[in-house]
C-alpha atoms as a PDB file:
ATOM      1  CA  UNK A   1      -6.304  -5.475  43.049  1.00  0.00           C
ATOM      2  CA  UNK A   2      -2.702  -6.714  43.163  1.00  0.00           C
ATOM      3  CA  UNK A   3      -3.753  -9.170  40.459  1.00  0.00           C
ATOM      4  CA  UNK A   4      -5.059  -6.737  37.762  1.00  0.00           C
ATOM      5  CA  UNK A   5      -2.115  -4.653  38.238  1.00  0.00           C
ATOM      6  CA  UNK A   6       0.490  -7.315  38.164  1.00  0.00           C
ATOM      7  CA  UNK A   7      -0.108  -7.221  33.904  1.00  0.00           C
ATOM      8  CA  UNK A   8       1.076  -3.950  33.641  1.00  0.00           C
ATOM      9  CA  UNK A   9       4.776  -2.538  33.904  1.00  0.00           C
ATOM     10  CA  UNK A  10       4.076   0.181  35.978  1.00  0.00           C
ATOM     11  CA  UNK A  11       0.709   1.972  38.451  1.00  0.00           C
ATOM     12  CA  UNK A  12       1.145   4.976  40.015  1.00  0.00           C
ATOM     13  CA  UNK A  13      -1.480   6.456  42.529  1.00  0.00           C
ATOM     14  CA  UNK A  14      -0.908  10.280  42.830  1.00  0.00           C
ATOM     15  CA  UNK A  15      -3.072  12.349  45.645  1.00  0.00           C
ATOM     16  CA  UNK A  16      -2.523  16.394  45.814  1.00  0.00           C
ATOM     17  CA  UNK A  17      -4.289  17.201  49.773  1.00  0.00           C
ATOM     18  CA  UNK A  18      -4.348  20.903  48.777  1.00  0.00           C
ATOM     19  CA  UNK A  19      -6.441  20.083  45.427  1.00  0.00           C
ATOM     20  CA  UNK A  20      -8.279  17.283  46.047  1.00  0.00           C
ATOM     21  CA  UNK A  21      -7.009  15.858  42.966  1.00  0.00           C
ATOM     22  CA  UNK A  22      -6.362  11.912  42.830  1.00  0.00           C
ATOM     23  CA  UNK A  23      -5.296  10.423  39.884  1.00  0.00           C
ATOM     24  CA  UNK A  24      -3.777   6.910  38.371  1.00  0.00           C
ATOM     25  CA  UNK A  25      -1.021   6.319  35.848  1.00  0.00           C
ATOM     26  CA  UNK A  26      -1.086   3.135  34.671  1.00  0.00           C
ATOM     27  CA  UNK A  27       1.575   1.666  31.446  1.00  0.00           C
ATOM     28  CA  UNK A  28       0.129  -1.722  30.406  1.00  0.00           C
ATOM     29  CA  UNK A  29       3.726  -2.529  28.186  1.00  0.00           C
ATOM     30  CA  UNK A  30       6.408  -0.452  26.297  1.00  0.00           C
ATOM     31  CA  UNK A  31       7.858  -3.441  24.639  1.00  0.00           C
ATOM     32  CA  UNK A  32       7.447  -1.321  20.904  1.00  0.00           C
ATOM     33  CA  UNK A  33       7.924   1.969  22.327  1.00  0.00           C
ATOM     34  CA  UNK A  34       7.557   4.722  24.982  1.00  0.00           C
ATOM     35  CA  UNK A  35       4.669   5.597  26.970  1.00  0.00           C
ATOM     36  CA  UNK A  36       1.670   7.535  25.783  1.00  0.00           C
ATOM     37  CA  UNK A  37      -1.979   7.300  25.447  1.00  0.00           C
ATOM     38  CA  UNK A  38      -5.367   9.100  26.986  1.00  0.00           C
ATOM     39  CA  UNK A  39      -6.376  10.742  29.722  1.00  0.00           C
ATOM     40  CA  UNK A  40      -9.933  10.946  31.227  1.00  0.00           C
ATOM     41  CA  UNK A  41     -10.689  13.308  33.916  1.00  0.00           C
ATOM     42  CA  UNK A  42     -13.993  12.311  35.617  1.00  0.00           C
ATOM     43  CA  UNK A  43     -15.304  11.814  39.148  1.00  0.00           C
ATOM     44  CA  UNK A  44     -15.663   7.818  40.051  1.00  0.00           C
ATOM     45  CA  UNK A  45     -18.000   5.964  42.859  1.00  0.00           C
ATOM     46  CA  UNK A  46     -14.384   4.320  44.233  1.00  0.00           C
ATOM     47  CA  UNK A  47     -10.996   3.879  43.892  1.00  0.00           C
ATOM     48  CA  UNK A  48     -11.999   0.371  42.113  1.00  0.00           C
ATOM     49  CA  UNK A  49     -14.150   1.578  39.681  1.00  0.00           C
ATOM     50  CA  UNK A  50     -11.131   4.517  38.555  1.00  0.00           C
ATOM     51  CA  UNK A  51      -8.542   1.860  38.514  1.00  0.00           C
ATOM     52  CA  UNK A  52     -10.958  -0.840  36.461  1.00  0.00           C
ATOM     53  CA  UNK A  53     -10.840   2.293  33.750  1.00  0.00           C
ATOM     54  CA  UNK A  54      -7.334   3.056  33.821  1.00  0.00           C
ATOM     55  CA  UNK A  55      -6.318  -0.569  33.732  1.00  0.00           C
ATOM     56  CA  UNK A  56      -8.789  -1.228  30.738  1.00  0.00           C
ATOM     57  CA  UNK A  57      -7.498   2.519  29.006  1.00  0.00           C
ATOM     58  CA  UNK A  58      -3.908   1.498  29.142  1.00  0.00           C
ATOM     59  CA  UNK A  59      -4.665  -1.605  28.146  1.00  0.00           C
ATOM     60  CA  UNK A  60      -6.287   0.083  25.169  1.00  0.00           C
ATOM     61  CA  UNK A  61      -3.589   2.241  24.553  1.00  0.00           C
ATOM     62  CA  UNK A  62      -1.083  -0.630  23.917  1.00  0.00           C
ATOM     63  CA  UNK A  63      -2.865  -2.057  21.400  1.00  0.00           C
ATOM     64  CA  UNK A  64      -3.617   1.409  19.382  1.00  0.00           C
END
């Protein structure tokens, strides 16, 4: 896990108890600019599988 995050600048796991709501940040590189890109909102079989998604979106994002 460490590894696959280690390419991007920053991850950020957020949890809200009184929701349920979980949800990842991730920023891949702001080397030509400031952060922004999607946002999916979906349930996922793990933890894994959600941050294999953001990692790849962000990555995405970078390049858009």
């Amino acid at each position: 896990m460490f590894e696959k995050i280690s390419q991007h600048e920053q991850v950020v796991f957020c949890n809200d108890p009184s929701t349920g709501l979980k949800e990842i940040i991730a920023i891949q590189n702001t080397t030509l600019g400031p952060a922004l890109g999607g946002c999916r909102m979906r349930p996922y079989g793990s933890v894994d599988e959600a941050l294999e998604d953001v990692l790849r979106l962000s990555k995405g994002m970078t390049y858009k």
